[in-house]
Structure formats: structure tokens, C-alpha cells
Protein backbone atom coordinates (compact mmCIF):
# COMPACT_ATOMS: atom_id res chain seq x y z
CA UNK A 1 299.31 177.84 289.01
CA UNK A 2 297.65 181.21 289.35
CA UNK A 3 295.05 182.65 287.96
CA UNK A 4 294.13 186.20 287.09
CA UNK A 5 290.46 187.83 287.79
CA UNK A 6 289.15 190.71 286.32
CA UNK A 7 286.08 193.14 287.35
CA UNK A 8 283.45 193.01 285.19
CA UNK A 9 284.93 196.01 283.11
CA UNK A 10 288.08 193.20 282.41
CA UNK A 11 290.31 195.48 284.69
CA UNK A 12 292.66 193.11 287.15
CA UNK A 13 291.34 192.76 290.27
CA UNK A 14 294.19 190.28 291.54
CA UNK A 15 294.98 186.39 291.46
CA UNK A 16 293.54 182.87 292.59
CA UNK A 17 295.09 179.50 292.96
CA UNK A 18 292.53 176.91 292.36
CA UNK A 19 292.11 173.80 293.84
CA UNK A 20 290.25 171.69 291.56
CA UNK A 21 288.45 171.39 288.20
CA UNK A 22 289.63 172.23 284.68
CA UNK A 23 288.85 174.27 281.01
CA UNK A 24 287.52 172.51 278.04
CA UNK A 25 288.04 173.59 274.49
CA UNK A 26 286.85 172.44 270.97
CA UNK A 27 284.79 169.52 270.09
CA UNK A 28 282.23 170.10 272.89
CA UNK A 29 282.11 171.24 276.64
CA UNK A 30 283.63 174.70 276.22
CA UNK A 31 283.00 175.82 279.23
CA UNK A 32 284.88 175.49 282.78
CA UNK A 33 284.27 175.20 286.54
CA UNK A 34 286.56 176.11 288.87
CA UNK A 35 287.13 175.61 293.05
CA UNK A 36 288.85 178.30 295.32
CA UNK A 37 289.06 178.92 298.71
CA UNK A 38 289.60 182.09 300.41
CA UNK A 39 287.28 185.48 300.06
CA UNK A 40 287.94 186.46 296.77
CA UNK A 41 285.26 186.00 294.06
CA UNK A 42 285.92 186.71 290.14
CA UNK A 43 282.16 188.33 289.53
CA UNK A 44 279.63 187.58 286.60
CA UNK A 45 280.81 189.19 283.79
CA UNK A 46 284.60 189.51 284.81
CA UNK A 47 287.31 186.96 283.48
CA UNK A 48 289.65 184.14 284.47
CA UNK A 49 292.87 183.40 283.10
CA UNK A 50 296.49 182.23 282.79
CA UNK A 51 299.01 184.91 281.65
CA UNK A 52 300.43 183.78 277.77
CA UNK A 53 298.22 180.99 278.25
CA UNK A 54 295.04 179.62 276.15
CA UNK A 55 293.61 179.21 279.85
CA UNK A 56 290.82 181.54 280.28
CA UNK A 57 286.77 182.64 279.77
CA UNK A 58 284.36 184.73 280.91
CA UNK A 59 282.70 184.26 284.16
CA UNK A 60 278.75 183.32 284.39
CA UNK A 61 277.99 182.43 287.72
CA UNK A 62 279.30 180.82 291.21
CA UNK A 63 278.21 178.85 293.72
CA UNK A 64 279.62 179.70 297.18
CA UNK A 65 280.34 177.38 299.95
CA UNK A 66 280.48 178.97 303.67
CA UNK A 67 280.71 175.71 305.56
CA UNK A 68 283.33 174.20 303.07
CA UNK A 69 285.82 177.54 303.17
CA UNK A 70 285.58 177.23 299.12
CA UNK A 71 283.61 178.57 296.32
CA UNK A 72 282.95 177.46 292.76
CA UNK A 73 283.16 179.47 289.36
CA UNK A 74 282.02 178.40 286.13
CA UNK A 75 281.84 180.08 282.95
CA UNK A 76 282.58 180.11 279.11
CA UNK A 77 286.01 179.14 277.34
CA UNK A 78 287.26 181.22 274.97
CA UNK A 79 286.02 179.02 272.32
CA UNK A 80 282.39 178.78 274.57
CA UNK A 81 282.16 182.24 274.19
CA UNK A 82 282.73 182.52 269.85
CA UNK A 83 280.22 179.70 270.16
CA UNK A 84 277.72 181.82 271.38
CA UNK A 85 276.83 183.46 268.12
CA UNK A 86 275.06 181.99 264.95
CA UNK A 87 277.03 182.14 261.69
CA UNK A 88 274.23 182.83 258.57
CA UNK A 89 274.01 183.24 254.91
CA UNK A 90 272.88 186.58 253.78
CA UNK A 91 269.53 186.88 252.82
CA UNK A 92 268.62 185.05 249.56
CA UNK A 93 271.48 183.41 249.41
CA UNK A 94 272.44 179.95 249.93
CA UNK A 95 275.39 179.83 251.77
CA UNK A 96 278.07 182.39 253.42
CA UNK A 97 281.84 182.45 251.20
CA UNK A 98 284.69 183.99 252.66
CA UNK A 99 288.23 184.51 250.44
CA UNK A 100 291.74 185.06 251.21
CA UNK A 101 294.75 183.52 253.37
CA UNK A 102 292.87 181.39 256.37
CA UNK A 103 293.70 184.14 258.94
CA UNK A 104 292.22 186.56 256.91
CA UNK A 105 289.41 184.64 256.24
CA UNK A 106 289.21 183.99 259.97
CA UNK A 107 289.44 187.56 260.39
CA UNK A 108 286.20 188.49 258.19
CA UNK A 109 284.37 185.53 260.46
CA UNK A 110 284.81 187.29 264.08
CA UNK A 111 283.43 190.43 262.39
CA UNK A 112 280.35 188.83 260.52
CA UNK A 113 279.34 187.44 264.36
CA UNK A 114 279.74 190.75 266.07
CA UNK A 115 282.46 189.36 268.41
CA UNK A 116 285.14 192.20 268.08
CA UNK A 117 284.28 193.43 271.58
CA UNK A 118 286.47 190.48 272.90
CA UNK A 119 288.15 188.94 270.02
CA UNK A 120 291.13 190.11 268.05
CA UNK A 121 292.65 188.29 264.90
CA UNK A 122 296.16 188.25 264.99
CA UNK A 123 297.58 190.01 261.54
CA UNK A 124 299.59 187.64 260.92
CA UNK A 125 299.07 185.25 257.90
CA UNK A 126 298.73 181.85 258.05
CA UNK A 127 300.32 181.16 254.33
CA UNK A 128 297.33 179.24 252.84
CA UNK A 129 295.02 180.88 250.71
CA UNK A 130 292.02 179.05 250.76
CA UNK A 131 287.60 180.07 249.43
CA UNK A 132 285.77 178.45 252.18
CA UNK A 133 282.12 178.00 251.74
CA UNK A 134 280.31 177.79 255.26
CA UNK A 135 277.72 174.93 254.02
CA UNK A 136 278.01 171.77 256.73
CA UNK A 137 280.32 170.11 258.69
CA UNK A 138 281.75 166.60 258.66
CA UNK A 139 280.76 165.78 262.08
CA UNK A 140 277.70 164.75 262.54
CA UNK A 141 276.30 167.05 264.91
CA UNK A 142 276.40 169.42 262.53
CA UNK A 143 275.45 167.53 259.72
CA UNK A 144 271.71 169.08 259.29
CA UNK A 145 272.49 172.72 260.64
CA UNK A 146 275.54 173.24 258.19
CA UNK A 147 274.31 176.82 257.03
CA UNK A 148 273.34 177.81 260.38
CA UNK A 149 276.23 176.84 262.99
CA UNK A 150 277.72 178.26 265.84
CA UNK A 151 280.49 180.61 265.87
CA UNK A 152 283.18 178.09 267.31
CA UNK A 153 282.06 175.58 264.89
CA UNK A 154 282.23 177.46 261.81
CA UNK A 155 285.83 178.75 262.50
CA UNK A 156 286.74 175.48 263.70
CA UNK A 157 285.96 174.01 259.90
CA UNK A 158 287.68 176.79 258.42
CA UNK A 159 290.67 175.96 259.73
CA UNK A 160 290.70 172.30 260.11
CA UNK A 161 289.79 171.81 256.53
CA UNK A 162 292.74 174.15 255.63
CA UNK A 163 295.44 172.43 257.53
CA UNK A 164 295.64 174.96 260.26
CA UNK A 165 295.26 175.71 263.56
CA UNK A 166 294.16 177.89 266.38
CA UNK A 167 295.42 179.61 269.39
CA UNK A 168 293.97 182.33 271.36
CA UNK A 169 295.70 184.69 274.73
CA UNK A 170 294.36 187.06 276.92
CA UNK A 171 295.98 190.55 275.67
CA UNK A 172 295.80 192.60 278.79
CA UNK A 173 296.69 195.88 277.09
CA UNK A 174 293.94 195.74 274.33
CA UNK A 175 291.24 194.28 277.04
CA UNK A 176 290.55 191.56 274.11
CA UNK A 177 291.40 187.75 273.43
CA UNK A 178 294.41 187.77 270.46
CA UNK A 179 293.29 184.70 268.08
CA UNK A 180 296.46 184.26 266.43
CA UNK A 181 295.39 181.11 262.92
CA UNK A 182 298.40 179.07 261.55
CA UNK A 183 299.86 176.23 259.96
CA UNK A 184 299.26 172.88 262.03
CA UNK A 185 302.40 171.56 263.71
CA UNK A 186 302.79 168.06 263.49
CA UNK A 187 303.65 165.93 266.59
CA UNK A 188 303.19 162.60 265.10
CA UNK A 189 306.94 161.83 265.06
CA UNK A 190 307.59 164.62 268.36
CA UNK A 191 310.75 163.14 270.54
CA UNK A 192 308.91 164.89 273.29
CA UNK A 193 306.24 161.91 273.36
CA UNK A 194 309.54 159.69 273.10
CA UNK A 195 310.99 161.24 276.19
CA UNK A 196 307.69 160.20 278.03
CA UNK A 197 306.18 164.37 278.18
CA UNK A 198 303.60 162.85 276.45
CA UNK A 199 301.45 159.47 276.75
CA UNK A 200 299.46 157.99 273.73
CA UNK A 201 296.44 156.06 274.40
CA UNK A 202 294.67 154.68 271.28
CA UNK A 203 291.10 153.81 271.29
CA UNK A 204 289.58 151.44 268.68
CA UNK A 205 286.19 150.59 267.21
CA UNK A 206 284.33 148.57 264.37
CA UNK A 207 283.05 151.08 262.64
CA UNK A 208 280.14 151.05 259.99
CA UNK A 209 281.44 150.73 256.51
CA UNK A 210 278.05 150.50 254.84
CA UNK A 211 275.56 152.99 255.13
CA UNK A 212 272.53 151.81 253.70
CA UNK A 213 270.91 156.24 253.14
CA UNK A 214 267.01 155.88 252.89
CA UNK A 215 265.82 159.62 250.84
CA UNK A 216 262.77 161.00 249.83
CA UNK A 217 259.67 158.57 248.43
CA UNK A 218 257.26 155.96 250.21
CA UNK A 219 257.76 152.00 250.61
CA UNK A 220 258.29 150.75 246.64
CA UNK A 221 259.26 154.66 245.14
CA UNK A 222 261.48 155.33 248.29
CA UNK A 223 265.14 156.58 247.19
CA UNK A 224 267.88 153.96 248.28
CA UNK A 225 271.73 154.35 247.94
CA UNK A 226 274.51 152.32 249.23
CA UNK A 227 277.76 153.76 250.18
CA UNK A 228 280.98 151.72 251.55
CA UNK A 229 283.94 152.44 253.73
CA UNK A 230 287.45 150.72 252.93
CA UNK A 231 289.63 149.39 255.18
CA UNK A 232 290.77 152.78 255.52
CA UNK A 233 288.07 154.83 255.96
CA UNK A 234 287.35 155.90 251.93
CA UNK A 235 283.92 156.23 251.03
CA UNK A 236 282.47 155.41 247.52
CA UNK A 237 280.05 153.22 245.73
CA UNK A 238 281.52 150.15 245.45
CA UNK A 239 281.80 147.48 248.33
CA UNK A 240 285.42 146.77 249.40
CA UNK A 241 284.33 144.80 252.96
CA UNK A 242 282.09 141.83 252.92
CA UNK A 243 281.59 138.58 254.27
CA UNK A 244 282.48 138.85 258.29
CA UNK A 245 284.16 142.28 257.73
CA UNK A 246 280.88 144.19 257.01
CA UNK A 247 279.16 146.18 259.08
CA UNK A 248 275.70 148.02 257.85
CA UNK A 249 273.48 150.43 259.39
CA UNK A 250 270.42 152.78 258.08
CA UNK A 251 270.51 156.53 257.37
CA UNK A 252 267.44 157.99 256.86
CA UNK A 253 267.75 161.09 255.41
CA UNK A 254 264.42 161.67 253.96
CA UNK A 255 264.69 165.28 254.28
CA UNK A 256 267.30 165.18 251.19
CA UNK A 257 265.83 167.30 248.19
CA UNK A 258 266.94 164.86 246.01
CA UNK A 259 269.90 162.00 245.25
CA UNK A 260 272.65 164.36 244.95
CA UNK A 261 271.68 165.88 248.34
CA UNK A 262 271.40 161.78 249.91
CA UNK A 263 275.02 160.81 248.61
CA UNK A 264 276.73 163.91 250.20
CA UNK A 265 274.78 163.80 253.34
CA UNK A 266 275.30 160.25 253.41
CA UNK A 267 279.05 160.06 252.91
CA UNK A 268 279.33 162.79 255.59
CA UNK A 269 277.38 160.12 257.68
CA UNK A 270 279.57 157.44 257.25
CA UNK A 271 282.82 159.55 257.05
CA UNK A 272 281.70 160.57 261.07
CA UNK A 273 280.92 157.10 261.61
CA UNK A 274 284.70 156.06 260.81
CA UNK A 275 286.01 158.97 262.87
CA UNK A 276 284.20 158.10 265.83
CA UNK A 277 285.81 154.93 265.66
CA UNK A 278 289.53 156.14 266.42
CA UNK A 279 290.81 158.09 268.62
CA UNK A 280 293.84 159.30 269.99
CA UNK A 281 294.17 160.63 273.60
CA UNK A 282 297.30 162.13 274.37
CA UNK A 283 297.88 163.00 278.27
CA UNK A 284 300.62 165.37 278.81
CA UNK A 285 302.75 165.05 282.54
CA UNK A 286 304.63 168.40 281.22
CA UNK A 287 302.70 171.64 282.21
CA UNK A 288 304.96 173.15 279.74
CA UNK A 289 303.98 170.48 277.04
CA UNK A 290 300.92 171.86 274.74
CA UNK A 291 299.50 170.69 271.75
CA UNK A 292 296.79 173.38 270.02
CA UNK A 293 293.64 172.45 268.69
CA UNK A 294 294.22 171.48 264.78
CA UNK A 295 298.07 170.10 265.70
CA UNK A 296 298.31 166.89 264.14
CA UNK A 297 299.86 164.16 267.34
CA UNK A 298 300.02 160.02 267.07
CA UNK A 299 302.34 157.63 268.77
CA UNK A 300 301.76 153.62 268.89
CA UNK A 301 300.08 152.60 272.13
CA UNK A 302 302.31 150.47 274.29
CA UNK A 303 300.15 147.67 275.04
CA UNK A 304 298.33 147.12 271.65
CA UNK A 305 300.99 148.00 269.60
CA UNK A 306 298.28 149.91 267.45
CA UNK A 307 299.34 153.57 266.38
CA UNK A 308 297.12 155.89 264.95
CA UNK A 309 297.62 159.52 263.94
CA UNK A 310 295.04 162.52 264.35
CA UNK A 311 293.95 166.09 264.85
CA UNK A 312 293.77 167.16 268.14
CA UNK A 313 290.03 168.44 268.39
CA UNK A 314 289.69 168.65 272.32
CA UNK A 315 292.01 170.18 274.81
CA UNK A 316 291.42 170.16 278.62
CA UNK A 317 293.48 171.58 281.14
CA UNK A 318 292.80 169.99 284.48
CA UNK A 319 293.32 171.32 288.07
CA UNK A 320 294.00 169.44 291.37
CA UNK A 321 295.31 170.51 294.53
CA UNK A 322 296.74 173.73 292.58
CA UNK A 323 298.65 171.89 289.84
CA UNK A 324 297.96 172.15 286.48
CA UNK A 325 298.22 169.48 283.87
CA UNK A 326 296.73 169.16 280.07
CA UNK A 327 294.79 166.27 278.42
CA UNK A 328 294.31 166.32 274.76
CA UNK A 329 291.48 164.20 272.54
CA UNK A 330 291.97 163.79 268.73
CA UNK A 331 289.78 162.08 266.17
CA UNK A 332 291.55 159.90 263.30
């Protein structure tokens, strides 16, 4: 597969054919590194991409190899690059709100972090209408910097807790990335993985399913609250696993304001905790196979006979000996 280069001005300067490495999008990474040979360089500043393809980013540096014939790029991913602003409430206010259908809403989000000099939001609705308050994620990295988070990870939530997902091109004509937000597809019952495009691997854990969240106070006066996992992954107050089945761990959370704070940190804790414990990673042979990040894929793995379905929150697409392939990662 080729790739195009730009100057730093994001004019076309020609194409490469790499020989190895790959571009990561979504749950972390975001970033790529690249090998070519010949005499052709993509400079700091210009881009890399695949025509009508989600493959691309911006360049950031190289590393060249005279005795080797090759050279090395790396750079940002699309999605590295909307990381690379801070999404914040307005001054004396709590949290950031956005209204509207989820594109829209998407929409208001690229402008708020300054990133229209490279990022266009496709027109086109989504069909949900949705008021999104920016105030934490699920995950736990996020957990503590909810009202402060990085570009990519604030549209991320907006769309994956709307049932949608994202895709984003290289428009050559308007020298900008075209973010197009819509309605998840759902692969979990896809005859392509039937037909062997795709292959389901299915990786299980114990997980916690009592979080034992520690809050404000000192030894005797210290705030304690237990919170419990089911079977499948439910959180509330009352125990559902015990005896052999249980599985505890400590949250300390003493930075909670008070217990309302502890229980909704803490269930975000333990909700992580369960995801972390499954998940689904889909390896596609097919370079015209692709999931996007928010699809929905599952299957049954062939030699456990567990199946699992989940949200694809981590593509990759991979590079070796010019041929391109795509590797997906989903949590349950």
C-alpha cells in the first residue's frame, strides 16, 4: 500500500511504500512510526496518509538510516493530534455541557479546542440527540481528571456513551481531516467473521467484584463503603458473589468531598475493573475488512468456546514488507 506525503504547507509532495511498522488509534498509543527506504522524506510538519482511508497523522520527526538504505517517521494519529488539546469548563463553572444531535455536539467540541485548522465535522447527523456533560470518564485513567481531559478523550466519551461512532479521512481539497460521527454498526453477528475475514480472540480475567472505597476521615472516623459486581458486571450495594467467588480490593479515594462523591468514583472504579477483565481482539486477514472505533464486534473463540461482545476502542493498522493489515482491541 502507498502512502501519500505532504510538504509542510499539506500540499502533495508524492508517495511512499513502507516497509514496516503501523498507526494506532483510540484507547492509547495514537501515534505511529513508520520505515521507508529510498530518498524521499515526508518533513516535520507535513502529513502521511492513505487515500479514503482513516490511515494518516501529522509528521514530528525521523530518524534516518544511511548504512541501512531506510529511514524512520513517526508522528501523531489523527486521534494523537485532537488529543493534543485540553477540554475545560468555563470559568466558574463546574463542568462543560454541550446539546444537540451527537455530530453536532461533536461539532461544538473541535471548535471549543481550537482544532478547526485541521479538523472538519462532517454535516451530517448522527440521529441521536443527546446533553452530554464533560465531567469524567469510566476508564480509569481518566477517572480523577474528568473535567480536564484531552481532546481525543472527551470526544471519544461523547460518542461512546451515545451509541456512536467515529471515522475521520484526509480531504485533500479542503487541506483538513473530515470527522464524519454516526450510529455504531454492529458486527457481533457479521457473516464476514463467519467467512474467516475476521478472527476473534477472547481474553478472560477474574475481575474484582468488591471494592472496598476508603474516603475522607482518619483511622475510627474514616468514610468506608462497599460496592459489589454481579456475575455480570452490575455494580450496587448489595453482595451477589461470596464464598470462593469473591474477589476484594481497596480504593482509596480520600480526595472524595464527601459520600456521594466516594460511591460514584467508586463504582467508576470497579465498573473499569470489570472491563479490564474482557476483551475482545479481533484480527482482520482482509485489508478491505474495517471495523471503526465505537462498532460493536464479538464472535465465540474457537478453542474456549467463550464469546464475548464489545466496543471496539483500539484500532491498529500494521505494516510489513509493504502489506497492510488491521488489528482491532475492544473492551466488554
Amino acid at each position: 500500500m502507498e502512502l501519500t506525503y505532504t510538504d509542510a504547507q499539506w500540499r502533495d509532495l508524492g508517495t511512499v511504500t513502507p516497509l514496516e511498522g503501523d498507526f494506532a488509534y483510540g484507547a492509547d498509543e495514537n501515534d505511529f512510526s513508520v520505515m521507508f527506504d529510498g530518498q524521499a522524506v515526508p518533513p516535520v510538519g507535513g502529513l502521511l496518509y492513505a487515500e479514503g482511508s482513516d490511515i494518516g497523522g501529522m509528521v514530528t520527526g525521523y530518524e534516518s538510516k544511511p548504512d541501512q538504505g531506510t529511514f524512520e517517521v513517526t508522528g501523531l494519529t489523527w486521534t494523537g493530534i485532537i488529543g493534543t488539546r485540553v477540554l475545560r469548563p468555563d470559568p466558574g463553572q463546574a463542568y462543560w455541557t454541550v446539546s444537540g444531535d451527537v455530530a453536532e455536539c461533536a461539532a461544538q467540541l473541535v471548535s471549543r479546542l481550537g482544532l478547526g485548522y485541521i479538523v472538519h465535522v462532517d454535516g451530517t447527523a448522527a440521529g441521536i440527540e443527546a446533553t452530554h456533560r464533560f465531567s469524567g470518564s469510566r476508564s480509569g485513567a481518566q477517572q480523577d481528571s474528568g473535567r480536564y481531559m484531552d481532546g481525543w478523550a472527551a470526544l471519544w466519551q461523547l460518542v461512546s456513551e451515545h451509541g456512536c461512532k467515529v471515522t475521520m479521512r484526509w480531504d485533500d481539497s479542503a487541506r483538513r481531516v473530515r470527522l464524519r460521527v454516526s450510529r455504531r454498526g454492529d458486527w457481533t453477528g457479521d457473516e464476514a467473521a463467519d467467512a474467516g475475514l475476521a478472527t476473534v480472540g477472547v481474553t478472560v480475567s477474574r475481575p474484582v467484584n468488591h471494592l472496598v472505597c476508603l474516603g475522607k476521615g482518619e483511622l475510627e472516623d474514616r468514610t468506608v463503603l462497599d460496592l459489589y459486581a454481579d456475575a455480570s458486571g452490575s455494580v450496587s450495594k448489595t453482595q451477589a458473589l461470596s464464598g470462593r467467588d469473591e474477589v476484594a480490593e481497596v480504593y482509596d479515594d480520600s480526595g472524595a468531598e464527601d459520600a456521594a462523591k466516594l460511591e460514584s468514583d467508586g463504582r467508576s472504579k470497579l465498573e473499569s475493573l470489570w472491563e479490564a477483565s474482557r476483551e475482545v481482539t479481533v484480527t482482520s486477514a482482509a485489508s478491505g475488512t474495517s471495523f471503526d472505533l465505537g462498532d460493536l464486534i464479538g464472535g465465540e473463540d474457537p478453542i474456549t468456546g467463550i464469546s464475548a461482545t464489545a466496543t471496539v476502542t483500539k484500532k491498529i493498522a500494521s505494516f510489513s514488507r509493504g502489506a497492510m493489515s488491521w488489528s482491532y482491541k475492544s473492551t466488554a
